[in-house]
N, C-alpha and C. Protein backbone atom coordinates (compact mmCIF):
# COMPACT_ATOMS: atom_id res chain seq x y z
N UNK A 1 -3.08 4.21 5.70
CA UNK A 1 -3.18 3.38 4.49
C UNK A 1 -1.76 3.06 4.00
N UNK A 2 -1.43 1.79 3.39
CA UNK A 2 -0.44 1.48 2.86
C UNK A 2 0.07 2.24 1.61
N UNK A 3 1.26 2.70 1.56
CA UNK A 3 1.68 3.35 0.11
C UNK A 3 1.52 2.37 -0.72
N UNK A 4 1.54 3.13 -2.32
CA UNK A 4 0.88 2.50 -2.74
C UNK A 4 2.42 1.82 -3.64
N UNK A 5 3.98 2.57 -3.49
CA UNK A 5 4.70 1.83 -3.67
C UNK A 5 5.23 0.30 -3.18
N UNK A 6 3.81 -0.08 -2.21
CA UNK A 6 4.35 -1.45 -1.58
C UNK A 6 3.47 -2.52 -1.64
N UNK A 7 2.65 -2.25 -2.66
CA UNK A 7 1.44 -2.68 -3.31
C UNK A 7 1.59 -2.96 -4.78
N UNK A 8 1.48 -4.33 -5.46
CA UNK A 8 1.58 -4.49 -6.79
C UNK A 8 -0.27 -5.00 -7.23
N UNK A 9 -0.53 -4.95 -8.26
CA UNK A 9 -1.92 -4.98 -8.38
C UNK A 9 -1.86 -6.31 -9.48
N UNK A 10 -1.87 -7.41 -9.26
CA UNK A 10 -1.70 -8.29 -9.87
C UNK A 10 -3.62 -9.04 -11.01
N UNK A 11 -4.06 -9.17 -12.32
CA UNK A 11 -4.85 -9.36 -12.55
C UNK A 11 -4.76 -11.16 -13.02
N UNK A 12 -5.55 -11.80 -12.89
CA UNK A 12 -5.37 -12.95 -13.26
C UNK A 12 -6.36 -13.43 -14.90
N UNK A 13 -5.96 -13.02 -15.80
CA UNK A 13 -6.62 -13.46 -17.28
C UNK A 13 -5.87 -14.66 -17.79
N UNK A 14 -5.48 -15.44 -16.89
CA UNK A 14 -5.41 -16.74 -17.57
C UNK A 14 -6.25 -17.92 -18.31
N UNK A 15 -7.98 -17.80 -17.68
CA UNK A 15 -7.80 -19.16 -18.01
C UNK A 15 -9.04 -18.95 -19.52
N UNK A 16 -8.93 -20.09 -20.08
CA UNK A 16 -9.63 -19.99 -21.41
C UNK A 16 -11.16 -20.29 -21.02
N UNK A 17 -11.95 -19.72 -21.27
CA UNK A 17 -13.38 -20.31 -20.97
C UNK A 17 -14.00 -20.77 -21.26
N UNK A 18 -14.48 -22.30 -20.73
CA UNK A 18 -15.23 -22.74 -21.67
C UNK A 18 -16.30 -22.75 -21.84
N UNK A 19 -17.15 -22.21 -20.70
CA UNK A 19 -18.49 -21.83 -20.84
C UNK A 19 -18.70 -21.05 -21.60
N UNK A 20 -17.83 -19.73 -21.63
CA UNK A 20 -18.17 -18.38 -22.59
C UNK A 20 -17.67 -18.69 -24.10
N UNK A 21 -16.71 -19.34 -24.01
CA UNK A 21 -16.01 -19.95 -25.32
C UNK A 21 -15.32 -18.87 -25.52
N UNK A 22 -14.79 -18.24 -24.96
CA UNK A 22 -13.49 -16.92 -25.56
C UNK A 22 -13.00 -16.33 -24.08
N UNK A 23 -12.03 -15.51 -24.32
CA UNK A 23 -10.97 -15.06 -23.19
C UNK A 23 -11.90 -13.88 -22.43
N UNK A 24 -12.23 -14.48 -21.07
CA UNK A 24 -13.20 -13.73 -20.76
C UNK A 24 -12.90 -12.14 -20.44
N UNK A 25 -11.41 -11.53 -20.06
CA UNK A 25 -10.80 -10.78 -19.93
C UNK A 25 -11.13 -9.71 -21.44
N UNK A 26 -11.84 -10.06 -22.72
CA UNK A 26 -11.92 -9.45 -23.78
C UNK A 26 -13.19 -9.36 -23.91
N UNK A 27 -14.46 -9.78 -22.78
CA UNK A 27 -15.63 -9.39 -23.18
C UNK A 27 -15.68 -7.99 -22.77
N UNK A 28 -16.87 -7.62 -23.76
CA UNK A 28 -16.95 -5.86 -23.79
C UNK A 28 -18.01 -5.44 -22.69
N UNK A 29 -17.81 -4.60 -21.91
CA UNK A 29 -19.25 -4.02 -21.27
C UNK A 29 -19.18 -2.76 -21.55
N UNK A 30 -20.15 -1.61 -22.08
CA UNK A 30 -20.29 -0.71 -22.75
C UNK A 30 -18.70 0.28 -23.37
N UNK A 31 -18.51 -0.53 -24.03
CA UNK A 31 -17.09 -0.44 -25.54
C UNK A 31 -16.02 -0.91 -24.61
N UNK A 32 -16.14 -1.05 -23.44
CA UNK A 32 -14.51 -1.19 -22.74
C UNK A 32 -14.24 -2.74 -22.57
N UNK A 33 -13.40 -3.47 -22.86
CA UNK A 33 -12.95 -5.02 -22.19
C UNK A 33 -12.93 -5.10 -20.80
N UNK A 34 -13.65 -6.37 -20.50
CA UNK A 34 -13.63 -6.58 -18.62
C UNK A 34 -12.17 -6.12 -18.15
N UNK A 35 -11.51 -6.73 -18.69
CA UNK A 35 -9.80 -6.53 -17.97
C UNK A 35 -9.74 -4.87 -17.72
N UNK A 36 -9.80 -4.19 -18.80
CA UNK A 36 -9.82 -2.78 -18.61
C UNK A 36 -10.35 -2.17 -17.26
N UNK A 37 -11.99 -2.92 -16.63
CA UNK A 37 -12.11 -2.13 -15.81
C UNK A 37 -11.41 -2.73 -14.04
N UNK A 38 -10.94 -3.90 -14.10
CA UNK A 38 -10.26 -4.36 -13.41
C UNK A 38 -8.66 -3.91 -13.12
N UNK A 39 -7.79 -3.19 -14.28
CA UNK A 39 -6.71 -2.14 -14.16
C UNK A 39 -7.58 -0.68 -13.61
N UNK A 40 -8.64 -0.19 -13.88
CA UNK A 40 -8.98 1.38 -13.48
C UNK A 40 -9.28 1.06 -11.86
N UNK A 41 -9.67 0.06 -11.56
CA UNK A 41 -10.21 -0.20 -10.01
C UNK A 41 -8.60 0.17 -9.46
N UNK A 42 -7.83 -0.94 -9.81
CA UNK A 42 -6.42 -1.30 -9.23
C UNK A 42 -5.66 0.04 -9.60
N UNK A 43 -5.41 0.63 -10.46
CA UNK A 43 -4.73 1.75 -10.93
C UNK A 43 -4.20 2.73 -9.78
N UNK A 44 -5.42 3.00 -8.76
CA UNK A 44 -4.93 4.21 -8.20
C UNK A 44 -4.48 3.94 -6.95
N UNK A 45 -4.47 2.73 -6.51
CA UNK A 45 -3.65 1.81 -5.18
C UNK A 45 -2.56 1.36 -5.69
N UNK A 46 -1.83 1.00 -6.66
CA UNK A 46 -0.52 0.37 -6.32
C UNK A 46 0.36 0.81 -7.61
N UNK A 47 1.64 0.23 -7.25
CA UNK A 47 2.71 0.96 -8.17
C UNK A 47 3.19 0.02 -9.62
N UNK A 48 2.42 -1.18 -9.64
CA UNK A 48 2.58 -1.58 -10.84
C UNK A 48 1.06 -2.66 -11.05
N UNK A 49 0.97 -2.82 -12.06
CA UNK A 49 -0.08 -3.94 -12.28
C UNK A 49 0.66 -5.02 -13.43
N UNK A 50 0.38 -6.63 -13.04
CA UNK A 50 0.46 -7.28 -13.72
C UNK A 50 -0.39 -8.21 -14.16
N UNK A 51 -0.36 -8.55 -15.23
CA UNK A 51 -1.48 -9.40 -16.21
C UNK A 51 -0.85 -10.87 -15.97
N UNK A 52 -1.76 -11.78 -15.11
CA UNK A 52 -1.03 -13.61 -15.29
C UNK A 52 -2.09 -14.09 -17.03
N UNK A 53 -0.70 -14.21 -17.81
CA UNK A 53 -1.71 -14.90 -18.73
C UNK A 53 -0.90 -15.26 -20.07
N UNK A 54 -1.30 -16.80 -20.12
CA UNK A 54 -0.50 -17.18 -21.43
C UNK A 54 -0.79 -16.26 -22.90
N UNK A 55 -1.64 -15.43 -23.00
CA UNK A 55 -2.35 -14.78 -24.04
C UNK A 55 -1.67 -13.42 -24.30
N UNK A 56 -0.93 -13.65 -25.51
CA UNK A 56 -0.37 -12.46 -25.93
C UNK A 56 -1.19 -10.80 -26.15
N UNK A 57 -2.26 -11.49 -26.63
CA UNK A 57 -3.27 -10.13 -27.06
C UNK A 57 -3.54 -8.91 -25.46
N UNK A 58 -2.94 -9.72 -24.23
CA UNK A 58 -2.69 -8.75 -23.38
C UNK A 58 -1.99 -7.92 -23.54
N UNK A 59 -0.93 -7.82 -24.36
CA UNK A 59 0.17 -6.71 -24.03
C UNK A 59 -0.35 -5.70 -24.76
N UNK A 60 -1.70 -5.52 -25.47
CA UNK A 60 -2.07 -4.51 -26.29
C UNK A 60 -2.37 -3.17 -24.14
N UNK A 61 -2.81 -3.55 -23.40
CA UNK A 61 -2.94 -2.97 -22.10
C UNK A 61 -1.38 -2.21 -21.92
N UNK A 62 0.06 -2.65 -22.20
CA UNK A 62 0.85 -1.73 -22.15
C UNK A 62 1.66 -2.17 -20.70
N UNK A 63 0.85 -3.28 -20.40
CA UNK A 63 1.26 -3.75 -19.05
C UNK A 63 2.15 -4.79 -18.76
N UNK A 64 2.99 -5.06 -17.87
CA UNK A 64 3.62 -6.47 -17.62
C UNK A 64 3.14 -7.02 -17.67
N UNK A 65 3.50 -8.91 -18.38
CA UNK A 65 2.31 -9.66 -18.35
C UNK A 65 3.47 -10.89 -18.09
N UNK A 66 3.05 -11.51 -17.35
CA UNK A 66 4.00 -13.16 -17.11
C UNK A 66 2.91 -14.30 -17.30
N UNK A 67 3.54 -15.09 -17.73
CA UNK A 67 2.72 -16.66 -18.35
C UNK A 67 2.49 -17.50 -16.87
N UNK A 68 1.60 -18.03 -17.04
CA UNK A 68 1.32 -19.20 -15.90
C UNK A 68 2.44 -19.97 -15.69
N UNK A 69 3.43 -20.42 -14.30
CA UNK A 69 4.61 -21.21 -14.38
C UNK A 69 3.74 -22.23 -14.40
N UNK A 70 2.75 -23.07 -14.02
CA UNK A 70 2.19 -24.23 -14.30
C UNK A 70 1.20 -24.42 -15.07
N UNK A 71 0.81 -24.79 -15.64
CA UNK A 71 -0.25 -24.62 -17.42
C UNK A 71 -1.04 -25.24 -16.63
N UNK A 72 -2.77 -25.00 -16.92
CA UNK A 72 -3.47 -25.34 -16.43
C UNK A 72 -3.89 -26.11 -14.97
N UNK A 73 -3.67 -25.20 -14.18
CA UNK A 73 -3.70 -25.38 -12.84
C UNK A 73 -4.61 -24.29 -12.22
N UNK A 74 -5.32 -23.74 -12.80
CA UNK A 74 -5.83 -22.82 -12.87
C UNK A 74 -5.69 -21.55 -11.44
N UNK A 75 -6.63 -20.78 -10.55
CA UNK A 75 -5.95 -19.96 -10.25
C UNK A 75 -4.90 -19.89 -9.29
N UNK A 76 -5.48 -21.41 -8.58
CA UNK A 76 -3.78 -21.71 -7.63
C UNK A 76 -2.32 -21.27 -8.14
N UNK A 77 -2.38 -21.48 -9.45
CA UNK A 77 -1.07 -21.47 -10.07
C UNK A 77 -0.76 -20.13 -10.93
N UNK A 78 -1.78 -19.46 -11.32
CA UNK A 78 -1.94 -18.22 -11.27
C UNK A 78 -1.60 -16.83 -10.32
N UNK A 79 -2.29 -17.47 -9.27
CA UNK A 79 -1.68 -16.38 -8.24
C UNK A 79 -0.44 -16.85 -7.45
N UNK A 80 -0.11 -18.04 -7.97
CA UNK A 80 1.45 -18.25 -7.28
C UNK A 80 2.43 -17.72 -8.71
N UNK A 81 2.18 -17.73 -9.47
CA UNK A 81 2.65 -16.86 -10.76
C UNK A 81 3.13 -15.29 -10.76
N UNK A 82 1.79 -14.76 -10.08
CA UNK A 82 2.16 -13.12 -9.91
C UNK A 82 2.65 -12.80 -8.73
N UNK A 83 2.32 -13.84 -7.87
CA UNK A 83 3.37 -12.93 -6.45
C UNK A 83 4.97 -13.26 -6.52
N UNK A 84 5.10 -14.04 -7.27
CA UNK A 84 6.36 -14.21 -7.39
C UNK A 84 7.30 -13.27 -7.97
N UNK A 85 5.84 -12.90 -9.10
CA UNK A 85 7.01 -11.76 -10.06
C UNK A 85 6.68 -10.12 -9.29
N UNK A 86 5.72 -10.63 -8.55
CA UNK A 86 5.70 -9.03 -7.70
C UNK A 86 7.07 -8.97 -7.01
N UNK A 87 7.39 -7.45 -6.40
CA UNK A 87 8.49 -6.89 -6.13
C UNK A 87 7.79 -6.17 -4.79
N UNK A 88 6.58 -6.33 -4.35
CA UNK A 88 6.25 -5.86 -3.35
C UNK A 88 5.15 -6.93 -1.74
N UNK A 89 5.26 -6.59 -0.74
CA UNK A 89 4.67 -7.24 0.02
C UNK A 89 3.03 -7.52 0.23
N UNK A 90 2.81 -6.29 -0.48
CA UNK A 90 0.97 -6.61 -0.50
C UNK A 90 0.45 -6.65 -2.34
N UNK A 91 0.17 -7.51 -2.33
CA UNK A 91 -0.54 -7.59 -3.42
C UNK A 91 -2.18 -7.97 -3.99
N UNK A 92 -2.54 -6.85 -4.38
CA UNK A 92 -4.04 -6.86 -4.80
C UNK A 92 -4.36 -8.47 -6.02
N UNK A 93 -5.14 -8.90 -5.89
CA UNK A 93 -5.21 -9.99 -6.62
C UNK A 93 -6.82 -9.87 -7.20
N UNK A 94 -6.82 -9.82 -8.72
CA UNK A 94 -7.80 -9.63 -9.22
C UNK A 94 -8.13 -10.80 -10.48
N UNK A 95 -9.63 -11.06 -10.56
CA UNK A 95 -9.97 -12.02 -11.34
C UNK A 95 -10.55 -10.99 -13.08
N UNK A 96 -10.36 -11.41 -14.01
CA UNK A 96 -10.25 -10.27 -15.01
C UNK A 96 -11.81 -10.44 -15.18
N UNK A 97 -12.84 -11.12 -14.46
CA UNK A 97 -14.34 -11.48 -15.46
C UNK A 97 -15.02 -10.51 -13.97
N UNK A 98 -15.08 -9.68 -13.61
CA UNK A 98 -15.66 -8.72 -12.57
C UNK A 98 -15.45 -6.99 -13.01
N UNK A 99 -16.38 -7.18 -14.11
CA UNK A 99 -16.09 -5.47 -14.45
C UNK A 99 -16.78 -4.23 -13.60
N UNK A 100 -17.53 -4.87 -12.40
CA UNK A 100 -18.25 -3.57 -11.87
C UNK A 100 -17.43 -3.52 -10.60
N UNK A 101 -16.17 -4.28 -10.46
CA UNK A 101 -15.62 -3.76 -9.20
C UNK A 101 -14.80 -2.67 -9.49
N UNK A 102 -14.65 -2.02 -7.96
CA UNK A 102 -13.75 -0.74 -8.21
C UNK A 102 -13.44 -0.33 -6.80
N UNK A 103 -12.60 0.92 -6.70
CA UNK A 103 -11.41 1.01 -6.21
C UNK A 103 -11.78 0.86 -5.00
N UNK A 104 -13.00 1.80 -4.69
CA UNK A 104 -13.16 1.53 -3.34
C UNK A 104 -13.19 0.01 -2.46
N UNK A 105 -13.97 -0.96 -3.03
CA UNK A 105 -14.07 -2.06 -2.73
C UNK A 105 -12.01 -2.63 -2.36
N UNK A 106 -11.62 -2.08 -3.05
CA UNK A 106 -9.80 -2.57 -3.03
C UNK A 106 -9.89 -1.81 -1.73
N UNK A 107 -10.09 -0.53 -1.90
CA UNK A 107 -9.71 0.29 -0.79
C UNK A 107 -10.06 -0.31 1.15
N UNK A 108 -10.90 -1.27 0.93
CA UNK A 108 -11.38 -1.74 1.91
C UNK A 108 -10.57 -2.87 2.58
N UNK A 109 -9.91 -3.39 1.41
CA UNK A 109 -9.39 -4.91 1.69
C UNK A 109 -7.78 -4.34 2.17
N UNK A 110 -7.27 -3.11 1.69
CA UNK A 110 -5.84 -2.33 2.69
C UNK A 110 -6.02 -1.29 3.81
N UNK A 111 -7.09 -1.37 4.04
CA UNK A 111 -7.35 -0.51 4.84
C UNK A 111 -7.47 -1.27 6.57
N UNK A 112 -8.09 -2.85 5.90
CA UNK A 112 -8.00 -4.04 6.93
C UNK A 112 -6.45 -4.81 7.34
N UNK A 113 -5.59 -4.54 6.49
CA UNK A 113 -4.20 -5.29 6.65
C UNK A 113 -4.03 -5.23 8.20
N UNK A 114 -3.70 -6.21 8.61
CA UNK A 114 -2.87 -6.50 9.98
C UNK A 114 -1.84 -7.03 9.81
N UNK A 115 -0.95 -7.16 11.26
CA UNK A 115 0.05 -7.88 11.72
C UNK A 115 -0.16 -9.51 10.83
N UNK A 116 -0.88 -10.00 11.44
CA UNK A 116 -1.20 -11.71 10.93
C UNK A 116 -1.81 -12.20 9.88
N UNK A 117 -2.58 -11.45 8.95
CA UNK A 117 -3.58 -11.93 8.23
C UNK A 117 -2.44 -11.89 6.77
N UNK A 118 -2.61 -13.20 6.05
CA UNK A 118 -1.82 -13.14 4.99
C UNK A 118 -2.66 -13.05 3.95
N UNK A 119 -4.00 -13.15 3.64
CA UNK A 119 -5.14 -13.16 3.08
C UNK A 119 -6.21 -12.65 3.30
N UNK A 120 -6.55 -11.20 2.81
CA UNK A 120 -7.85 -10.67 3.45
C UNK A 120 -8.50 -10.53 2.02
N UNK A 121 -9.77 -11.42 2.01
CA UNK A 121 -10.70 -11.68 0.88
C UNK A 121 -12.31 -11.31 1.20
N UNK A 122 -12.50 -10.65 0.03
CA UNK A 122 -13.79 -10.18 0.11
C UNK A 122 -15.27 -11.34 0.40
N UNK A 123 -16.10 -10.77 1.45
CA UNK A 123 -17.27 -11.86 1.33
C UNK A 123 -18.22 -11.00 0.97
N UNK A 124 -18.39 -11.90 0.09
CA UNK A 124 -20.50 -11.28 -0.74
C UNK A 124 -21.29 -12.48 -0.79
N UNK A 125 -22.92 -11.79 -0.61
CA UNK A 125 -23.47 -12.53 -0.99
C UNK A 125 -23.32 -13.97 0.19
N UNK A 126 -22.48 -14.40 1.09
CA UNK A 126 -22.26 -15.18 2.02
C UNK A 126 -20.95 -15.54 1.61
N UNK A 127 -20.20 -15.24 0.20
CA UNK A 127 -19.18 -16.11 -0.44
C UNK A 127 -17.68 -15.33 -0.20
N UNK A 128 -17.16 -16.26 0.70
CA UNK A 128 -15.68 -15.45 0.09
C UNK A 128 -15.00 -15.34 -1.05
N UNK A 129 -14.17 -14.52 -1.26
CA UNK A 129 -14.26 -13.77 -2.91
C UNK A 129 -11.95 -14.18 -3.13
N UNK A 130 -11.83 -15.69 -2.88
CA UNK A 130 -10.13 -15.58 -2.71
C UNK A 130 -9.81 -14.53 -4.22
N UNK A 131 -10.52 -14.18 -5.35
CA UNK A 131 -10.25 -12.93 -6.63
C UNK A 131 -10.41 -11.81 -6.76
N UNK A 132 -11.05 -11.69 -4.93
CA UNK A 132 -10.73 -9.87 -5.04
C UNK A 132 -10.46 -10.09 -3.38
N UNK A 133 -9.14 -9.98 -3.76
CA UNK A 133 -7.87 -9.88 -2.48
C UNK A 133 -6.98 -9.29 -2.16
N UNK A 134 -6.54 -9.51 -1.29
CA UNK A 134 -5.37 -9.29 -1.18
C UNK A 134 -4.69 -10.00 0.04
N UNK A 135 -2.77 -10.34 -0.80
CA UNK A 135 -2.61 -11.22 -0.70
C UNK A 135 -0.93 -10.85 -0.17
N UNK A 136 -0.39 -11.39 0.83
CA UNK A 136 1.00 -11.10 0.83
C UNK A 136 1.96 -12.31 -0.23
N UNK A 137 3.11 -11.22 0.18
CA UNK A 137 3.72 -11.94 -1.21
C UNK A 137 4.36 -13.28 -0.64
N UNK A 138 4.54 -13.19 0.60
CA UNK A 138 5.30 -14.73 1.17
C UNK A 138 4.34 -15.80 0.98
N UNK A 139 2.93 -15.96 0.87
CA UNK A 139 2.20 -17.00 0.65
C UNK A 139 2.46 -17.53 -0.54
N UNK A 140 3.42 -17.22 -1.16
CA UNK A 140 3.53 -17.81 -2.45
C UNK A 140 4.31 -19.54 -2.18
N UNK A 141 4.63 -19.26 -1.20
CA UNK A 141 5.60 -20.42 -0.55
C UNK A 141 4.64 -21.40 -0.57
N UNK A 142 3.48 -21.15 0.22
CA UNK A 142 2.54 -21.95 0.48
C UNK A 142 1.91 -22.67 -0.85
N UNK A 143 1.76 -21.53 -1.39
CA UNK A 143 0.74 -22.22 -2.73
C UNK A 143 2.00 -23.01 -3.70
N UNK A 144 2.83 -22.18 -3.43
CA UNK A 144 3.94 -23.33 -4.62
C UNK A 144 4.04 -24.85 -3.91
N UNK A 145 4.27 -24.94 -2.62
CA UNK A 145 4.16 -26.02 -2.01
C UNK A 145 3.00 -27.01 -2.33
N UNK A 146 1.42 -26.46 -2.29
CA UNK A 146 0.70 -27.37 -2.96
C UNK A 146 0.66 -27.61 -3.85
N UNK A 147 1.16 -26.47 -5.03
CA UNK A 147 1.22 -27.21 -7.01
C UNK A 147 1.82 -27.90 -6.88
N UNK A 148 3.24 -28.00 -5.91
CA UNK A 148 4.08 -29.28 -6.37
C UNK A 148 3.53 -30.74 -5.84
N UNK A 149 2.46 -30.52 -4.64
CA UNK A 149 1.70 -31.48 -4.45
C UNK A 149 -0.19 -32.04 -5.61
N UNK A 150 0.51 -31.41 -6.80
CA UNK A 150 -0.88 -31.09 -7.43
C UNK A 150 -2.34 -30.84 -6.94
N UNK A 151 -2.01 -30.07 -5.77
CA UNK A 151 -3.31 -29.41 -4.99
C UNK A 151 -4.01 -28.30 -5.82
N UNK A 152 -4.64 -28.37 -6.49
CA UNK A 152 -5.34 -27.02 -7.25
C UNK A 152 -6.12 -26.26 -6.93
N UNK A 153 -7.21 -26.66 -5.90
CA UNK A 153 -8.47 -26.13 -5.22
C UNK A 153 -7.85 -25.15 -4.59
N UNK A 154 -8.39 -23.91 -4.84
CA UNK A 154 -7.73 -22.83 -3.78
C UNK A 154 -8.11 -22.69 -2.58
N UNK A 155 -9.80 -23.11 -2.69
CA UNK A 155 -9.97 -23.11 -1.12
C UNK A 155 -9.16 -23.83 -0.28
N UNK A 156 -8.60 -24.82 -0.82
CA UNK A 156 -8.05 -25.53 0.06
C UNK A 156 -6.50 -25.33 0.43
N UNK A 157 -5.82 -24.43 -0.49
CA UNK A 157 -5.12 -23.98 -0.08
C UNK A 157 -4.99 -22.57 0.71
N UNK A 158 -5.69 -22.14 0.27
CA UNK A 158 -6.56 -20.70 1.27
C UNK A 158 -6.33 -21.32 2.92
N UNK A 159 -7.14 -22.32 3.22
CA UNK A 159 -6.89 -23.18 4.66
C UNK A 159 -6.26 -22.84 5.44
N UNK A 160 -5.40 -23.10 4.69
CA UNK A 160 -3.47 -23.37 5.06
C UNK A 160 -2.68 -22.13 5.29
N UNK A 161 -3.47 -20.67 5.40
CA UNK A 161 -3.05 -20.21 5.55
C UNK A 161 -3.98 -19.36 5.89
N UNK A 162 -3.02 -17.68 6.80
CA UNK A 162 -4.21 -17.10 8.08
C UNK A 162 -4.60 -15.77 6.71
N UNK A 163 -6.03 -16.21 6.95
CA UNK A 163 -6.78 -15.31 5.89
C UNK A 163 -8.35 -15.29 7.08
N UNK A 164 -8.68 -13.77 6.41
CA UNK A 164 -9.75 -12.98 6.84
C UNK A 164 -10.51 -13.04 5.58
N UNK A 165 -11.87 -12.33 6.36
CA UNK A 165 -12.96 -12.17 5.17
C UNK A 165 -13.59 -10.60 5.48
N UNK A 166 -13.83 -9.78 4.93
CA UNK A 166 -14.12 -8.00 5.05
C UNK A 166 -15.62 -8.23 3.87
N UNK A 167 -16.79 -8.48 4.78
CA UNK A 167 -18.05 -8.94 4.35
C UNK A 167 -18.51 -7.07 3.78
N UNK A 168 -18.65 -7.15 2.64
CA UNK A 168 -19.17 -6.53 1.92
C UNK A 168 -20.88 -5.91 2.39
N UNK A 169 -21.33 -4.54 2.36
CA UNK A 169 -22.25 -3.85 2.67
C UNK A 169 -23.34 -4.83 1.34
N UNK A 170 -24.80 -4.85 1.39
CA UNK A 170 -25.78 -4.93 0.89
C UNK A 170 -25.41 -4.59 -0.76
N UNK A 171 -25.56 -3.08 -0.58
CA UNK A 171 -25.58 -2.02 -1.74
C UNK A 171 -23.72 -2.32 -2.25
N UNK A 172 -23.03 -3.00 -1.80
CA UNK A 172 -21.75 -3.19 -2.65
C UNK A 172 -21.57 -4.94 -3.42
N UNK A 173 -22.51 -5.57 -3.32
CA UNK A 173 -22.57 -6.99 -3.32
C UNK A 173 -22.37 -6.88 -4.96
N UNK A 174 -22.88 -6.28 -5.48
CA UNK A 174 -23.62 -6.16 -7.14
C UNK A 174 -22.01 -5.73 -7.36
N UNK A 175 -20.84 -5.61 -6.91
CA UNK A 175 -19.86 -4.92 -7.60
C UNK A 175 -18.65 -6.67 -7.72
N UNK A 176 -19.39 -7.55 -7.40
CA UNK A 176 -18.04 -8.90 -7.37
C UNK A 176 -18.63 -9.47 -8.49
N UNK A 177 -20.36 -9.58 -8.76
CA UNK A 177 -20.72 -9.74 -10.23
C UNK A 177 -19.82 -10.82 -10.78
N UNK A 178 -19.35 -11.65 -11.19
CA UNK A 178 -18.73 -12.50 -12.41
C UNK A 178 -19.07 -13.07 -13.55
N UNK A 179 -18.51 -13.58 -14.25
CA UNK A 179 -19.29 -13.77 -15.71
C UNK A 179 -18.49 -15.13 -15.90
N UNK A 180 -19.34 -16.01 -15.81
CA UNK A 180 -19.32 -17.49 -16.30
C UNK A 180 -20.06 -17.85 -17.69
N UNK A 181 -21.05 -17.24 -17.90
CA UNK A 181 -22.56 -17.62 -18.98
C UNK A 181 -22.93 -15.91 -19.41
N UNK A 182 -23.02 -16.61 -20.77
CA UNK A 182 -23.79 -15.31 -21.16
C UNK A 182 -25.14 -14.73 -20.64
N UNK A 183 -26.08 -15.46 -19.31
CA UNK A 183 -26.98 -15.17 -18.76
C UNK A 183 -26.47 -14.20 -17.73
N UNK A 184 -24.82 -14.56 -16.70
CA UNK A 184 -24.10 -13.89 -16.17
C UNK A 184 -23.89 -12.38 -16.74
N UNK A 185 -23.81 -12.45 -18.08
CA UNK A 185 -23.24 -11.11 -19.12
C UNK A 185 -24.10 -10.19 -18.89
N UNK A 186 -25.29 -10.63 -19.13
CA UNK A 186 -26.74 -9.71 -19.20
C UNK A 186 -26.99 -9.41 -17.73
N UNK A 187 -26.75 -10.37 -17.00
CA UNK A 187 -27.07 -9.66 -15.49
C UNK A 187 -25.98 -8.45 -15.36
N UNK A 188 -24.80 -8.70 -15.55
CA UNK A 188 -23.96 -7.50 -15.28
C UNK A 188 -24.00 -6.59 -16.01
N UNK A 189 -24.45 -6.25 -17.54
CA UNK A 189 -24.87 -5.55 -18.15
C UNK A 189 -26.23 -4.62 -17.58
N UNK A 190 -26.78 -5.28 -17.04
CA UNK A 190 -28.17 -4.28 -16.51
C UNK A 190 -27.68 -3.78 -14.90
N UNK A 191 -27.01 -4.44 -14.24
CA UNK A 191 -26.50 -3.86 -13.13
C UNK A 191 -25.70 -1.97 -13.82
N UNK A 192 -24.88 -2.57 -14.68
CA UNK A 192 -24.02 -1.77 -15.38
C UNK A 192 -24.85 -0.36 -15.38
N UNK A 193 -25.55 -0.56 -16.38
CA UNK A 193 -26.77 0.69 -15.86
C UNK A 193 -27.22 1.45 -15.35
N UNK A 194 -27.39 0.68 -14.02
CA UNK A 194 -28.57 1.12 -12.96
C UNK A 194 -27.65 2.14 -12.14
């Protein structure tokens, strides 16, 4: 396994929501904020974590936090944001609205690192997951190259570069969960539970 000094755990709470109408990184699932459980997953793999996000009310976490270099570009420009300010070659890349993931699921995606793969992203459900990744830090080249071409779609910059997919077991699918709609909330709330 990779040390975990060569690993930065980067979270992405940038963008404002407009479905949920508030910073989805501050919804609660039983007393804790989503973001919270997205640092305990990342916590025990790498040697720093950073918050991408224009939103001050992050630094109450205690954590580094850097602003989006391109404002609304959403996570293309996000995760070309934190690998930049990472200081290390592998970086965990996390979306802040997935509170039932955890470590193990990370543990899977460094455990796959190779020689070639600059992107090894989780598949659930049939879906690859480019927000629970991991990501080397030289692809930042790549993705800065398409913001400056105002390319935003990540899949499509994903493409463009050599990325894997580490398809998720049955019984781990329920842990990528996201929250778009408060119908989303309640599903992950009763998962939460069980």
């Amino acid at each position: 396994m990779i040390d975990k000094k060569n690993i930065t755990g980067i979270i992405l709470a940038g963008g404002k929501s407009s479905r949920m109408g508030t910073d989805k990184g501050f919804l609660i699932l039983n007393n804790q904020p989503f973001v919270q459980y997205s640092i305990d997953a990342l916590s025990p793999l790498v040697s720093e974590i950073i918050i991408v996000s224009d939103n001050p009310d992050y630094d109450v976490f205690g954590l580094k936090r850097i602003n989006d270099i391109t404002k609304n570009a959403g996570p293309v420009a996000g995760i070309c944001s934190g690998l930049e300010a990472s200081s290390t070659d592998y970086n965990l890349i996390l979306s802040c609205d997935i509170p039932l993931i955890n470590t193990h699921i990370l543990e899977i995606l460094i455990d796959n690192i190779d020689a070639n793969s600059e992107i090894i992203q989780v598949e659930s459900n049939g879906k690859s997951m480019p927000l629970i990744a991991l990501y080397k830090k030289d692809v930042a080249k790549t993705f800065n190259s398409f913001l400056k071409n105002d390319e935003r779609r990540l899949r499509v910059v994903i493409k463009s570069c050599k990325s894997k997919n580490m398809v998720l077991e049955k019984e781990n699918e329920f842990t990528t969960m996201n929250v778009n709609t408060q119908t989303e909330l309640k599903a992950v709330e009763d998962a939460y539970k069980h």
